[in-house]
N, C-alpha and C. Protein backbone atom coordinates (compact mmCIF):
# COMPACT_ATOMS: atom_id res chain seq x y z
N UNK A 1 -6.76 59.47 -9.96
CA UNK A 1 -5.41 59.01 -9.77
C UNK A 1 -4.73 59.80 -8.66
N UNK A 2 -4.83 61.29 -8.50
CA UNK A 2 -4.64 61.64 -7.32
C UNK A 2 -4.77 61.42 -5.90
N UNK A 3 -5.69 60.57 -5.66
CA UNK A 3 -6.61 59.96 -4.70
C UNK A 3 -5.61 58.85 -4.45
N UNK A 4 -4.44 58.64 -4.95
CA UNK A 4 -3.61 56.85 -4.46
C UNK A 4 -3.12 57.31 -3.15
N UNK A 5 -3.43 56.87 -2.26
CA UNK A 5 -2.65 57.01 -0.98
C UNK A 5 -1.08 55.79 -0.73
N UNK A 6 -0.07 56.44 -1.14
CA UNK A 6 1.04 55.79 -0.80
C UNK A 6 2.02 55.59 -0.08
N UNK A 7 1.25 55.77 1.29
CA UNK A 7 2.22 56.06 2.71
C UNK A 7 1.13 56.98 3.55
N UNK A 8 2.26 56.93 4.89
CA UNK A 8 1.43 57.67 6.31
C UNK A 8 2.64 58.69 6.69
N UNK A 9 2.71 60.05 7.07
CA UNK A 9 3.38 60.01 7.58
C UNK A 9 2.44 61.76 8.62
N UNK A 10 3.32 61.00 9.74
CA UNK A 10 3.13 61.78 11.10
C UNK A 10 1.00 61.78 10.87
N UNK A 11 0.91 60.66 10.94
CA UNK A 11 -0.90 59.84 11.02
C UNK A 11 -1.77 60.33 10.27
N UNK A 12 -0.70 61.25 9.22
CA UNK A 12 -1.61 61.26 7.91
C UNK A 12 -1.55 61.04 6.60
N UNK A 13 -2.28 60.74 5.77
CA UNK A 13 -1.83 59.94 4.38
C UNK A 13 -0.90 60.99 3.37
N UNK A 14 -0.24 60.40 2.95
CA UNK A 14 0.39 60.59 1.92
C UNK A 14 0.13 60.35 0.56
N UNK A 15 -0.58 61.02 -0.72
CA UNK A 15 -0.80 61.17 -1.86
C UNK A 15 -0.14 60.95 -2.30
N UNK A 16 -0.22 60.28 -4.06
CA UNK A 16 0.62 60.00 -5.02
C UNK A 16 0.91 61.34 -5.60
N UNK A 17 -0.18 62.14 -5.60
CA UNK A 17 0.32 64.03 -5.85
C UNK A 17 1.49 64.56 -4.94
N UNK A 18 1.67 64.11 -3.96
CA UNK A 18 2.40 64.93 -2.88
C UNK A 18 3.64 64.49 -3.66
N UNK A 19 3.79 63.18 -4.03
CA UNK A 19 5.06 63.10 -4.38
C UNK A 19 5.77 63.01 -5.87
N UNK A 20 4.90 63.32 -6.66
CA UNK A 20 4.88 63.10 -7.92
C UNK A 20 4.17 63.70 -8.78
N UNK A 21 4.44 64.09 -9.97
CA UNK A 21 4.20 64.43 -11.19
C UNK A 21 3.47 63.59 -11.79
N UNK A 22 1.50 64.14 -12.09
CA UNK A 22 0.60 63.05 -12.60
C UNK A 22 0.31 63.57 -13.87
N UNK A 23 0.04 63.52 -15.15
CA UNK A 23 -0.03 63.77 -16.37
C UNK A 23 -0.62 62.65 -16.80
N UNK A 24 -1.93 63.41 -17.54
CA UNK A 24 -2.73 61.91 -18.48
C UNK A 24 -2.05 61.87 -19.45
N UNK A 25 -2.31 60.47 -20.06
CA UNK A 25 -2.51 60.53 -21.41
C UNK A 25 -0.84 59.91 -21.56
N UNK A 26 -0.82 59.19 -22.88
CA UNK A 26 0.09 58.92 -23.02
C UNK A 26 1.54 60.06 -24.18
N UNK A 27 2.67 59.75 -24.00
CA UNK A 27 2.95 61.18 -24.83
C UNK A 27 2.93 60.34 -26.05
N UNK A 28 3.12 61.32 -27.09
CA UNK A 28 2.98 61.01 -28.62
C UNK A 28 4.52 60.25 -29.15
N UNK A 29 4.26 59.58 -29.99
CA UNK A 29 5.20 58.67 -30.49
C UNK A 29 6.47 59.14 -31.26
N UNK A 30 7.36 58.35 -30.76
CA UNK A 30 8.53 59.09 -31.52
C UNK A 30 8.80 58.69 -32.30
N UNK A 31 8.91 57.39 -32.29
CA UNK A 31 9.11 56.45 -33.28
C UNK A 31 8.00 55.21 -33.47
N UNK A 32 8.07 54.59 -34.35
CA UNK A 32 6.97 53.52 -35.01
C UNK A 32 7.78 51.92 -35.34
N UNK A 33 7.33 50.81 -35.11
CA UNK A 33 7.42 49.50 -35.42
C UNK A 33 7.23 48.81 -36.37
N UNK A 34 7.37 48.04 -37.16
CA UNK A 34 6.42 47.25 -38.22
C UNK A 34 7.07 45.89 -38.37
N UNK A 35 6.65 44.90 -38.17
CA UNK A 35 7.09 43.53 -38.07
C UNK A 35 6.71 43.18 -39.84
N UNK A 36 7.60 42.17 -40.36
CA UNK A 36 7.46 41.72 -41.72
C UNK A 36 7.41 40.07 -41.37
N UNK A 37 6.56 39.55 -42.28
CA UNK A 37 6.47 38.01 -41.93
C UNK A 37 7.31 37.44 -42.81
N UNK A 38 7.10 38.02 -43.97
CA UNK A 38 7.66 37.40 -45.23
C UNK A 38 7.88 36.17 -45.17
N UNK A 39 8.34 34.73 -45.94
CA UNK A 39 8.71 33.52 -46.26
C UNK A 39 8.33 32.76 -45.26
N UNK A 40 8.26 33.22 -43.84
CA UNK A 40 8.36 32.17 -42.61
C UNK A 40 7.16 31.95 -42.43
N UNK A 41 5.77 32.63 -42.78
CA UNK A 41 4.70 32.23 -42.65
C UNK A 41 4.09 30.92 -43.30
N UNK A 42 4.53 30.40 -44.29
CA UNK A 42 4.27 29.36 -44.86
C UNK A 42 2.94 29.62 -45.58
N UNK A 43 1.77 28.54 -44.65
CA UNK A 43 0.55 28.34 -46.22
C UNK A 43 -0.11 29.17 -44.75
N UNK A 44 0.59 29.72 -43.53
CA UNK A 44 -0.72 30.65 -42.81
C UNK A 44 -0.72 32.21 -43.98
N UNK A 45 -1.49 32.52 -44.42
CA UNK A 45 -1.48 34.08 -44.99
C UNK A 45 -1.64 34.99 -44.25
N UNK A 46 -0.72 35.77 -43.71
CA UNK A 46 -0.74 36.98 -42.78
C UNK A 46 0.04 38.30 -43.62
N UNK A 47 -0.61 39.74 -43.03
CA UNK A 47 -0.40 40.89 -44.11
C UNK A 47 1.18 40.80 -43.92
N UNK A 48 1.89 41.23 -44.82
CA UNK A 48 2.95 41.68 -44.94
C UNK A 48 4.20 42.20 -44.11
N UNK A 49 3.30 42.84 -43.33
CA UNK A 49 3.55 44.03 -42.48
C UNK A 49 2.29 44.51 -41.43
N UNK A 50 2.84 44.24 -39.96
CA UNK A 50 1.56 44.62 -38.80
C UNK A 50 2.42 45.27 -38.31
N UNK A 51 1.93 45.51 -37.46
CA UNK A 51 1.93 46.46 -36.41
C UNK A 51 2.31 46.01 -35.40
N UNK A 52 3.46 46.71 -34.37
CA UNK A 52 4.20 45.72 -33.23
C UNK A 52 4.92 46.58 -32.42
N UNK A 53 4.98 45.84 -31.16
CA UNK A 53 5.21 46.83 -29.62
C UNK A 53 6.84 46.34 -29.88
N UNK A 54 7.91 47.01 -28.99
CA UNK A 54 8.90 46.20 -28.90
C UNK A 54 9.05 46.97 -27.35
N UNK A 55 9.35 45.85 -25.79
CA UNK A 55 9.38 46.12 -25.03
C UNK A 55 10.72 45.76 -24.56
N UNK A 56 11.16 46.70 -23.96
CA UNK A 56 12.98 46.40 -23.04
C UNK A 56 12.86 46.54 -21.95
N UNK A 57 13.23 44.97 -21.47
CA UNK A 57 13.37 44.86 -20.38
C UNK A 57 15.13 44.50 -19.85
N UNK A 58 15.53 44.94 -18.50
CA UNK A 58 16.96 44.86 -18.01
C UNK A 58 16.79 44.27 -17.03
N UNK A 59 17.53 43.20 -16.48
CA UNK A 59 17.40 42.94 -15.41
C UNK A 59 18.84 42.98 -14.42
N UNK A 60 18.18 43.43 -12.58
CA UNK A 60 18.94 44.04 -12.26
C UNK A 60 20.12 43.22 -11.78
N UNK A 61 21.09 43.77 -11.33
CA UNK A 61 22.39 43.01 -10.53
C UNK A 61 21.76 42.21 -9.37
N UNK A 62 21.88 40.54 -9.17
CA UNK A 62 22.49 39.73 -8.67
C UNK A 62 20.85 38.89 -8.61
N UNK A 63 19.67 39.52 -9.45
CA UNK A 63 18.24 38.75 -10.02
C UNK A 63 18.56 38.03 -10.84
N UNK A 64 17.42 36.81 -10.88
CA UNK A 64 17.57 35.79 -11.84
C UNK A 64 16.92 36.16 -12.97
N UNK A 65 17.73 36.25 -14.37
CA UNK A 65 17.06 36.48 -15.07
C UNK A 65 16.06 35.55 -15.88
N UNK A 66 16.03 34.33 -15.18
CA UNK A 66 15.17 33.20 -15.77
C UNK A 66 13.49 33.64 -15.31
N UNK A 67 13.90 33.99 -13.80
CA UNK A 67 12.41 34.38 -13.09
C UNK A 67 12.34 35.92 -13.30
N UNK A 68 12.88 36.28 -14.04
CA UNK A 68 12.44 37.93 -14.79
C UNK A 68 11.57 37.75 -16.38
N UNK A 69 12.26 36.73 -16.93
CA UNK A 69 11.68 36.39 -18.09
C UNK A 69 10.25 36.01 -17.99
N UNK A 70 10.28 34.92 -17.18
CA UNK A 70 9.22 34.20 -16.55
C UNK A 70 7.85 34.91 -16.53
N UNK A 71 8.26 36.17 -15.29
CA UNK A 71 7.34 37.24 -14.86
C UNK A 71 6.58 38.18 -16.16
N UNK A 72 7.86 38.43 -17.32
CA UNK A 72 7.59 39.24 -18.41
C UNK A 72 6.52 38.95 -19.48
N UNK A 73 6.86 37.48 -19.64
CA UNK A 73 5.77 36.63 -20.28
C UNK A 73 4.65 36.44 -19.57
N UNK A 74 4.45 35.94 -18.73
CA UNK A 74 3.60 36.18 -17.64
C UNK A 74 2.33 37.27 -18.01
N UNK A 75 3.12 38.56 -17.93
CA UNK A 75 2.47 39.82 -17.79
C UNK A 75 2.08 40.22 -19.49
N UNK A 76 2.97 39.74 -20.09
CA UNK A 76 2.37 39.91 -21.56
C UNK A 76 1.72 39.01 -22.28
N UNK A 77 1.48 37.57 -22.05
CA UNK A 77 0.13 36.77 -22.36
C UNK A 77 -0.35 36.12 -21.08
N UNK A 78 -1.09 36.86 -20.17
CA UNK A 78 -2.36 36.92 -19.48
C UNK A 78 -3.06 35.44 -19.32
């Protein structure tokens, strides 16, 4: 990951190290999710309680937020 070259300057590359702070790994959780299906599942049988991301997204001043949505879904079913 050090190896990303993200710019030139004065005809020589510029590293994603040069400019930034690289750290593996993801940090540890602060908090936890749990989605409940209860009643709305009908005759599908699903557990009780899974397991679930919740992602926030903002979108910025004077973007459409139709083609932000768009993009989000997009990127989260592939």
């Amino acid at each position: 990951m050090g190896s990303v070259v993200v710019g030139v300057f004065n005809q020589r590359p510029v590293f994603l190290r040069d400019i930034a702070r690289i750290e593996d790994g993801p940090e540890e959780p602060a908090d936890y999710v749990l989605m409940g299906h209860g009643m709305a599942v009908g005759s599908n049988p699903a557990p009780p309680v899974s397991p679930a991301v919740t992602i926030t997204v903002s979108k910025r001043k004077g973007t459409n937020a139709i083609q932000i949505a768009e993009k989000v879904i997009h990127k989260v079913n592939p």
